[in-house]
PDB file of N, CA and C in Angstrom:
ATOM      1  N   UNK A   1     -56.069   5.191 -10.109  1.00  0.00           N
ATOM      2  CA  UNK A   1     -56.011   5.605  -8.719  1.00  0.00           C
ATOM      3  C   UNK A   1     -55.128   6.853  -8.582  1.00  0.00           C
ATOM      4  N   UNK A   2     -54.184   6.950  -9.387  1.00  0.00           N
ATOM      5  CA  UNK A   2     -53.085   8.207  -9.659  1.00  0.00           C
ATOM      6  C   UNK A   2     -54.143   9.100 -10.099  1.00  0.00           C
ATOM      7  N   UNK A   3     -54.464   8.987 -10.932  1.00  0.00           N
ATOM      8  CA  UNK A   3     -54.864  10.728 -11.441  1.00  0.00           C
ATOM      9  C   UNK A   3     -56.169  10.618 -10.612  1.00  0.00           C
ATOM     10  N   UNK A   4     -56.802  10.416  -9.103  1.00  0.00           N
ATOM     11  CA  UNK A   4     -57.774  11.203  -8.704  1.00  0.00           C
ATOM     12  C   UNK A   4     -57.395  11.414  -7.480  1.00  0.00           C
ATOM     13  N   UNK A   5     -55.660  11.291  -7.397  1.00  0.00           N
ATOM     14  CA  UNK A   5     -54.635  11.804  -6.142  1.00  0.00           C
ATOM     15  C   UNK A   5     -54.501  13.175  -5.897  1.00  0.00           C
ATOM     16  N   UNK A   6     -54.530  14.223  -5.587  1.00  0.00           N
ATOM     17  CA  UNK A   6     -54.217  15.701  -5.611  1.00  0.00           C
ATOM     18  C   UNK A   6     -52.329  15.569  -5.368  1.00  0.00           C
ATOM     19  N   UNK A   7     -52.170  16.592  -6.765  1.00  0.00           N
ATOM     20  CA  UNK A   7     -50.779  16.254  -6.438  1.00  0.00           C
ATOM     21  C   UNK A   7     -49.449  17.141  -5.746  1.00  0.00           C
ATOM     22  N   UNK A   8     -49.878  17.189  -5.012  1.00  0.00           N
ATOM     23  CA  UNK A   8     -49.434  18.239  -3.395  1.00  0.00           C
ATOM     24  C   UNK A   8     -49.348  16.681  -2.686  1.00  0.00           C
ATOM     25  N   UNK A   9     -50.415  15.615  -2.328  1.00  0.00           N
ATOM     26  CA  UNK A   9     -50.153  14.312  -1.615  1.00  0.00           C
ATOM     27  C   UNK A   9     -49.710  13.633  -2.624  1.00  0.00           C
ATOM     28  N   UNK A  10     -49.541  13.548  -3.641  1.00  0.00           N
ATOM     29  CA  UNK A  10     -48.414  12.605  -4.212  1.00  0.00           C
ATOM     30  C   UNK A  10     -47.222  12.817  -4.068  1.00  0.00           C
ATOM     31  N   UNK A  11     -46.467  14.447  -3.843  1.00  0.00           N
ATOM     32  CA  UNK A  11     -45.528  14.364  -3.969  1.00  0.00           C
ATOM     33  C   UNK A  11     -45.226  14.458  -2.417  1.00  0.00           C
ATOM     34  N   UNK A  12     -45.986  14.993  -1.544  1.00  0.00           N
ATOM     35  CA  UNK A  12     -45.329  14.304  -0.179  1.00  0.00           C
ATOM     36  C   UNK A  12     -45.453  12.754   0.023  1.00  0.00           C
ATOM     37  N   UNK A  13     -46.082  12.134  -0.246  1.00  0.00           N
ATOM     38  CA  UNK A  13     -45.947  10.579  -0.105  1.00  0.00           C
ATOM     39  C   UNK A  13     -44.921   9.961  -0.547  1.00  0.00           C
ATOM     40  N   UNK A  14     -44.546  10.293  -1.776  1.00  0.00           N
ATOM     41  CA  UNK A  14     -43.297   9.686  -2.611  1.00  0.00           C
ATOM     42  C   UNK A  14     -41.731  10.212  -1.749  1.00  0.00           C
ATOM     43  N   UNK A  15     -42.047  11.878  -1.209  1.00  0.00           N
ATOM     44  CA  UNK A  15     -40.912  12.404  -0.156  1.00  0.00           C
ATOM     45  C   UNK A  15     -40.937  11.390   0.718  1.00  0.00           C
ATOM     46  N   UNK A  16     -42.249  11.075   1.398  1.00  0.00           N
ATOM     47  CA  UNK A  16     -42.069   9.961   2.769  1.00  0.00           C
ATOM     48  C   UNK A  16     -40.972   9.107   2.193  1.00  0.00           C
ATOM     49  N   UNK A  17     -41.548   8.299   1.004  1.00  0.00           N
ATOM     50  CA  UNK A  17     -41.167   6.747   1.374  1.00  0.00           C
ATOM     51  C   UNK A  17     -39.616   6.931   0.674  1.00  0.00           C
ATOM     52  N   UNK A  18     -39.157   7.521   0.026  1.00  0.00           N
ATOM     53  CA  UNK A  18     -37.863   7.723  -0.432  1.00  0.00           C
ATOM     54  C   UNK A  18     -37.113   8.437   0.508  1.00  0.00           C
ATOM     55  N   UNK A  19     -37.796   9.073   1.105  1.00  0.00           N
ATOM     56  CA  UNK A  19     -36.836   9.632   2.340  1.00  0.00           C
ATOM     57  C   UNK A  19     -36.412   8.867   4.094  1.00  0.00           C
ATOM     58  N   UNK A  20     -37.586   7.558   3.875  1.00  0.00           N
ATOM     59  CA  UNK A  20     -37.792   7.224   5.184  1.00  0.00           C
ATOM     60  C   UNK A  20     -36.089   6.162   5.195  1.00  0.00           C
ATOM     61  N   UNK A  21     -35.734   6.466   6.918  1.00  0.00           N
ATOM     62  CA  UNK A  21     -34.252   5.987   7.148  1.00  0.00           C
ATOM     63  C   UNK A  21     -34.518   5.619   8.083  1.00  0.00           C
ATOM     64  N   UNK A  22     -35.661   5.084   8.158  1.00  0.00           N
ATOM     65  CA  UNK A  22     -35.711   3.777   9.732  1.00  0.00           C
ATOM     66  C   UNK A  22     -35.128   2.569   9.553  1.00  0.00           C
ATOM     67  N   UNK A  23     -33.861   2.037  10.345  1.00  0.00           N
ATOM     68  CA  UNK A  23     -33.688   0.774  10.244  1.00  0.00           C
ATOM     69  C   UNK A  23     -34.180  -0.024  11.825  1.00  0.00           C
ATOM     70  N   UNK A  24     -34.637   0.711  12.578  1.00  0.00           N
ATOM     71  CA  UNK A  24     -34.940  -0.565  14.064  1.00  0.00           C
ATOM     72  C   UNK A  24     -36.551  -0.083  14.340  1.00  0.00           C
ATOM     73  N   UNK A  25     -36.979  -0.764  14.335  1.00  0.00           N
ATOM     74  CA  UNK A  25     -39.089  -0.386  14.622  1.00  0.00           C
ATOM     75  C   UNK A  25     -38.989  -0.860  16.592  1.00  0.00           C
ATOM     76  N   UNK A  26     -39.985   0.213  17.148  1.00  0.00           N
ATOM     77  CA  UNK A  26     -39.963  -0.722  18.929  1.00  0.00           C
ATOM     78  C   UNK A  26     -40.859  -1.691  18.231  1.00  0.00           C
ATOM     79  N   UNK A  27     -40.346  -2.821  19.440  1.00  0.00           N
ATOM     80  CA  UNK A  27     -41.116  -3.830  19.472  1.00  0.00           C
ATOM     81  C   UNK A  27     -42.654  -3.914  19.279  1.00  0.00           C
ATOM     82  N   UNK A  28     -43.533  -2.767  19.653  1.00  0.00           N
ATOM     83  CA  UNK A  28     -44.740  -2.592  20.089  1.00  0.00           C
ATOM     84  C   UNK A  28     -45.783  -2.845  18.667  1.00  0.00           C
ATOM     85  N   UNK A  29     -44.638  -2.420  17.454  1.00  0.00           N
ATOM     86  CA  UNK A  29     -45.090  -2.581  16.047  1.00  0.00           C
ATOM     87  C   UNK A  29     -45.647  -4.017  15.365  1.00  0.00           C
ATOM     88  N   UNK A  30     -46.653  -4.039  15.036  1.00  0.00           N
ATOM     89  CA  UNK A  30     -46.760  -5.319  14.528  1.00  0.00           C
ATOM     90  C   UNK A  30     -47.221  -5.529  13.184  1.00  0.00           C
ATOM     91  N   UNK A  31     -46.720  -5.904  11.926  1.00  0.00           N
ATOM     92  CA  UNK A  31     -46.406  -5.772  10.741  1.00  0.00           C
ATOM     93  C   UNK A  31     -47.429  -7.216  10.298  1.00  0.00           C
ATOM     94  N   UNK A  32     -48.365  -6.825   9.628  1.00  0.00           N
ATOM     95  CA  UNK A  32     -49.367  -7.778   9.026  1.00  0.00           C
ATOM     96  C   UNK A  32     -49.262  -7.546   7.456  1.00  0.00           C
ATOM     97  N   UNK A  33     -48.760  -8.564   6.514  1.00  0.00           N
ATOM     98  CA  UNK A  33     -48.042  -7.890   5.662  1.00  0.00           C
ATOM     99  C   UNK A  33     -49.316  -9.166   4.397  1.00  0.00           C
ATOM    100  N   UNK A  34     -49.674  -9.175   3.167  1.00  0.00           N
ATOM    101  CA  UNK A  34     -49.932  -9.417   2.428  1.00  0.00           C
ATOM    102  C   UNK A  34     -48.884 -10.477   1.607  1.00  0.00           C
ATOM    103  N   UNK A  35     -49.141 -11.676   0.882  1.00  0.00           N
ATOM    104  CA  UNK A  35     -48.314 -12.664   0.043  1.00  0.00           C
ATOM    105  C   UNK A  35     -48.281 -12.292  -1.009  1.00  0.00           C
ATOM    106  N   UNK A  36     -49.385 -11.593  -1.709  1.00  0.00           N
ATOM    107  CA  UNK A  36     -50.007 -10.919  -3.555  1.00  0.00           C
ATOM    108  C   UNK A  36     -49.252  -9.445  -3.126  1.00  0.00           C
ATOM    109  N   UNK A  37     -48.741  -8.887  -2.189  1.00  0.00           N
ATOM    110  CA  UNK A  37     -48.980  -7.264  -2.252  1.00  0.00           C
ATOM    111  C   UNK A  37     -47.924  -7.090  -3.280  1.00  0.00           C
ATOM    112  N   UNK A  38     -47.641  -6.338  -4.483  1.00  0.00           N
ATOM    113  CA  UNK A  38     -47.537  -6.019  -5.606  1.00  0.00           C
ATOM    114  C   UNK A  38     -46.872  -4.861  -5.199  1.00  0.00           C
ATOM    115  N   UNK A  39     -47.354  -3.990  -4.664  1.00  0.00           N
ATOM    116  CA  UNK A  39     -46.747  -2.702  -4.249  1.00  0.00           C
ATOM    117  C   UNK A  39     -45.707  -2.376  -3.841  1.00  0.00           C
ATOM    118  N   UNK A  40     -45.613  -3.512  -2.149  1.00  0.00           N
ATOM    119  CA  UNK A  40     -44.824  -3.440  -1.311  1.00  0.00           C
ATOM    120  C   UNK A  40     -44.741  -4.803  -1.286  1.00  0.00           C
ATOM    121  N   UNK A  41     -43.865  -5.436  -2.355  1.00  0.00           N
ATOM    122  CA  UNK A  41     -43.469  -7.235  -2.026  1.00  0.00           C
ATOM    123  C   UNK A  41     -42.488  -7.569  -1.123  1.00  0.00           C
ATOM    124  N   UNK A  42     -43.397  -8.621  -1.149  1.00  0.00           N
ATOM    125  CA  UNK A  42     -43.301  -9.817   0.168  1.00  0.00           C
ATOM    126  C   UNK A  42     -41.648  -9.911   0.573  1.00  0.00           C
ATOM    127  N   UNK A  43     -40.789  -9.665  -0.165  1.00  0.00           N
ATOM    128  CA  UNK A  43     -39.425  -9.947  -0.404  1.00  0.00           C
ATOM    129  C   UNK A  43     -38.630  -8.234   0.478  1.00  0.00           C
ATOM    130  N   UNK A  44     -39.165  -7.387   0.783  1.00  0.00           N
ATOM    131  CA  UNK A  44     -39.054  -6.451   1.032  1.00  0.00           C
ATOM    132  C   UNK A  44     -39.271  -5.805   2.472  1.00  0.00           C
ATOM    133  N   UNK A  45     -40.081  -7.166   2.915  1.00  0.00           N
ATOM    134  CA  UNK A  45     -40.660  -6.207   4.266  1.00  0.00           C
ATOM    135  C   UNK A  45     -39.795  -7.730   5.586  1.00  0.00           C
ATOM    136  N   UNK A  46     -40.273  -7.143   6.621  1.00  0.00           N
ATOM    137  CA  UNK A  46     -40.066  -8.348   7.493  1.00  0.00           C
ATOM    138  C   UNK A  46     -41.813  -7.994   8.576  1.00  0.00           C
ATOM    139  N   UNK A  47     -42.496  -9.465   8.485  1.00  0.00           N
ATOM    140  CA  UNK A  47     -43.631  -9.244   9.160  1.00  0.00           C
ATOM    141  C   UNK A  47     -43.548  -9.942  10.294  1.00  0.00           C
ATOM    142  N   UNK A  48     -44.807  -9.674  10.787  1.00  0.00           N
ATOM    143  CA  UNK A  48     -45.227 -10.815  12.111  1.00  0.00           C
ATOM    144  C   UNK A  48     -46.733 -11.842  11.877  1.00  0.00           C
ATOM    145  N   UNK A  49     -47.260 -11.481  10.548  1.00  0.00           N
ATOM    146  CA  UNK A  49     -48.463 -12.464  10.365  1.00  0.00           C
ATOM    147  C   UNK A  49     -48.727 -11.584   8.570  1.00  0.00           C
ATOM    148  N   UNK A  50     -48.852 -13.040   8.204  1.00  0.00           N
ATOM    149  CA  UNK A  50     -48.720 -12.939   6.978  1.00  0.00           C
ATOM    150  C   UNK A  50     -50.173 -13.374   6.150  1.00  0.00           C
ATOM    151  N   UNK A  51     -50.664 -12.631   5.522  1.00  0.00           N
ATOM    152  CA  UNK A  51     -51.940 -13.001   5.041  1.00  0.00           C
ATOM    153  C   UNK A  51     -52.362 -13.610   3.566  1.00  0.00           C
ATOM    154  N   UNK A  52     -52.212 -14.575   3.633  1.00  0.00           N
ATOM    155  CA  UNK A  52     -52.246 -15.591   2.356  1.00  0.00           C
ATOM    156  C   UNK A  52     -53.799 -14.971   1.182  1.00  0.00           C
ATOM    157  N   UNK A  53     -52.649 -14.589  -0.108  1.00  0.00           N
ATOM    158  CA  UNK A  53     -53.856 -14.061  -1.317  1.00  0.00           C
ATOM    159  C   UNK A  53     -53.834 -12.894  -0.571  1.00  0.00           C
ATOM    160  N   UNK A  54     -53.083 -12.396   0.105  1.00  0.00           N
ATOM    161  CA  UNK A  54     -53.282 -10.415   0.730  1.00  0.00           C
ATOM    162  C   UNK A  54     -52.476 -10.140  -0.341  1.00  0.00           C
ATOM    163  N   UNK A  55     -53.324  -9.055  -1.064  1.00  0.00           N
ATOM    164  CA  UNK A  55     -52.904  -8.022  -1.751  1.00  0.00           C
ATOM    165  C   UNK A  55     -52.750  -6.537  -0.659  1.00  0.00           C
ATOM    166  N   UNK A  56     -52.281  -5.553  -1.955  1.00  0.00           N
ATOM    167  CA  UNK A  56     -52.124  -3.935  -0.915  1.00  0.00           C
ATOM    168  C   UNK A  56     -53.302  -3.390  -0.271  1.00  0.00           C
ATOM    169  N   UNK A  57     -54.561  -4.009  -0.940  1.00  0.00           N
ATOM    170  CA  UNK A  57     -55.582  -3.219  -0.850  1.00  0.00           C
ATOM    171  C   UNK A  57     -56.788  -4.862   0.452  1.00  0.00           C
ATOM    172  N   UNK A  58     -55.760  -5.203   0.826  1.00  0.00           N
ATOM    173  CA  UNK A  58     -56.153  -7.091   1.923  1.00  0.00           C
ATOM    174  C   UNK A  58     -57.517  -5.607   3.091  1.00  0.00           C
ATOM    175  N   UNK A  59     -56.897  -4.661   3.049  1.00  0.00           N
ATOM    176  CA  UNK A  59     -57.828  -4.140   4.134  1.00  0.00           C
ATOM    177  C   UNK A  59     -59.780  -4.167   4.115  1.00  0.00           C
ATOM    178  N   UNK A  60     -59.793  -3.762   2.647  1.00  0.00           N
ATOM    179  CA  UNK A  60     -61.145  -4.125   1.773  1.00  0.00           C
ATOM    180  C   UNK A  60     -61.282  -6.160   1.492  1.00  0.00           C
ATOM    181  N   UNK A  61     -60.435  -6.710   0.801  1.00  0.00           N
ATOM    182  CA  UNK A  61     -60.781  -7.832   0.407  1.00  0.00           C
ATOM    183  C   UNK A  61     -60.740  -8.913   1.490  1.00  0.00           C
ATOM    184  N   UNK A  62     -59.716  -8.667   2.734  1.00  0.00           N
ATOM    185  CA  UNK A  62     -59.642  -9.452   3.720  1.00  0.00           C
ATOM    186  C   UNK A  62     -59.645  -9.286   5.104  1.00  0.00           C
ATOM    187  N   UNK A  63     -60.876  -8.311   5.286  1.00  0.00           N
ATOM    188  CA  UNK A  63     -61.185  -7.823   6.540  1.00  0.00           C
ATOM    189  C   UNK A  63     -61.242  -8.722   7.349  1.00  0.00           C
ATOM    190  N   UNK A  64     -61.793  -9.672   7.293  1.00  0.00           N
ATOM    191  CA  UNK A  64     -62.359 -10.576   8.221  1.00  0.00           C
ATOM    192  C   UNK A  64     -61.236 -11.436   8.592  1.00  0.00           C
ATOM    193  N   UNK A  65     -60.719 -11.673   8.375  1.00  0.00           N
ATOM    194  CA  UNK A  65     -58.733 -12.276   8.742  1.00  0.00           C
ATOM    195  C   UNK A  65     -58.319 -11.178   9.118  1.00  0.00           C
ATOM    196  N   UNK A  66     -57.834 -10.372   8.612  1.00  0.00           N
ATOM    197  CA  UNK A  66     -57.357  -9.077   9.575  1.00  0.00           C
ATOM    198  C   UNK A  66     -57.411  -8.799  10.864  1.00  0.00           C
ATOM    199  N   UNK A  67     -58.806  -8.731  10.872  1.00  0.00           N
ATOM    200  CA  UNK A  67     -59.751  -8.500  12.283  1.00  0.00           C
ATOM    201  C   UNK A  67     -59.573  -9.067  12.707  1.00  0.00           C
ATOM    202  N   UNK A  68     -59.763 -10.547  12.501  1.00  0.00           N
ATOM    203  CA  UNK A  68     -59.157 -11.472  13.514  1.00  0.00           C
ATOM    204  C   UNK A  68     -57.172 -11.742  14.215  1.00  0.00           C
ATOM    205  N   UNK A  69     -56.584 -11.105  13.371  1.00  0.00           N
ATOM    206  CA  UNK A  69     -55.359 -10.951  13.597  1.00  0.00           C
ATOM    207  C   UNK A  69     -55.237 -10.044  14.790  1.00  0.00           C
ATOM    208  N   UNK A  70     -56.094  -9.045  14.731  1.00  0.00           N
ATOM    209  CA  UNK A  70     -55.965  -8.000  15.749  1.00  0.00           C
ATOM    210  C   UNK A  70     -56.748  -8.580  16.806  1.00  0.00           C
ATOM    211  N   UNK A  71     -57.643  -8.965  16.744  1.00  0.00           N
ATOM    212  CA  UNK A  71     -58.604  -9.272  17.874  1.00  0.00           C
ATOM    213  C   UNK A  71     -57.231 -10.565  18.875  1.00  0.00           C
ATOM    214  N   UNK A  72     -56.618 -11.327  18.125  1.00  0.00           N
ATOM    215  CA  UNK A  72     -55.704 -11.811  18.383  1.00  0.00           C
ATOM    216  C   UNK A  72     -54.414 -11.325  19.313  1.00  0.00           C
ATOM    217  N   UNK A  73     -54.233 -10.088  18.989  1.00  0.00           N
ATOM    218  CA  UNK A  73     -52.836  -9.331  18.944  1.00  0.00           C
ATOM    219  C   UNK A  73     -53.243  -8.866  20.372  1.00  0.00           C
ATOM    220  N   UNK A  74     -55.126  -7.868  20.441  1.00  0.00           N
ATOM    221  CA  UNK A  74     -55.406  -7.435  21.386  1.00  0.00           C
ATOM    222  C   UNK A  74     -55.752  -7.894  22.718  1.00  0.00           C
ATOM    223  N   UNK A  75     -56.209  -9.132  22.248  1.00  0.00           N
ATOM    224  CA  UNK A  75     -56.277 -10.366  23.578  1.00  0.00           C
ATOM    225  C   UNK A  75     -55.153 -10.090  24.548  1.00  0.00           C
ATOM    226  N   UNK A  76     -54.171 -10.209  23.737  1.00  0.00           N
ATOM    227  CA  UNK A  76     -52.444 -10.321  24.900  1.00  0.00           C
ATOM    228  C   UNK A  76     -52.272  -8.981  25.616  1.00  0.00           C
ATOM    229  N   UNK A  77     -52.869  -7.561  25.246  1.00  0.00           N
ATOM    230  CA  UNK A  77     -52.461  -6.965  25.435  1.00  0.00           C
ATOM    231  C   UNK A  77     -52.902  -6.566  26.873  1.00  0.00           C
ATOM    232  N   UNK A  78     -52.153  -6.019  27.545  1.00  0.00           N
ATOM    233  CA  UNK A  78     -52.501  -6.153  29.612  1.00  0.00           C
ATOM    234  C   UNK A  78     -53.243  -5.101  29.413  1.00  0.00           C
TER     235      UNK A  78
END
């Protein structure tokens, strides 16, 4: 997956996440986080719905839970 990255976006991506100094998110954020994610583990993040067997890539393998998370999220919203 690395070498068919152009690497001008690798090295701003790697600037993002080593540079990012957010410690408070608004409320409005809602963090759907993966149990398998490998990338970004489970031990690392703080979520609001957690997707059991979600790996990094849950967007392809677990659409259909997802979707429903949001369809969920969007119900409440006025």
């Amino acid at each position: 997956m690395l070498d068919a990255k152009d690497p001008a976006f690798l090295k701003r991506t790697i600037a993002m996440i080593l540079e990012w100094d957010r410690e408070e998110y608004p409320n409005e954020i809602v963090h759907i986080h993966g149990n398998k994610d490998s990338t970004i583990p489970i031990r690392n993040v703080n979520y609001n719905y957690l997707v059991e067997d979600g790996s990094h890539m849950m967007a392809l393998t677990k659409g259909k839970e997802i979707s429903e998370i949001i369809s969920a999220i969007l119900s409440t919203v006025n």
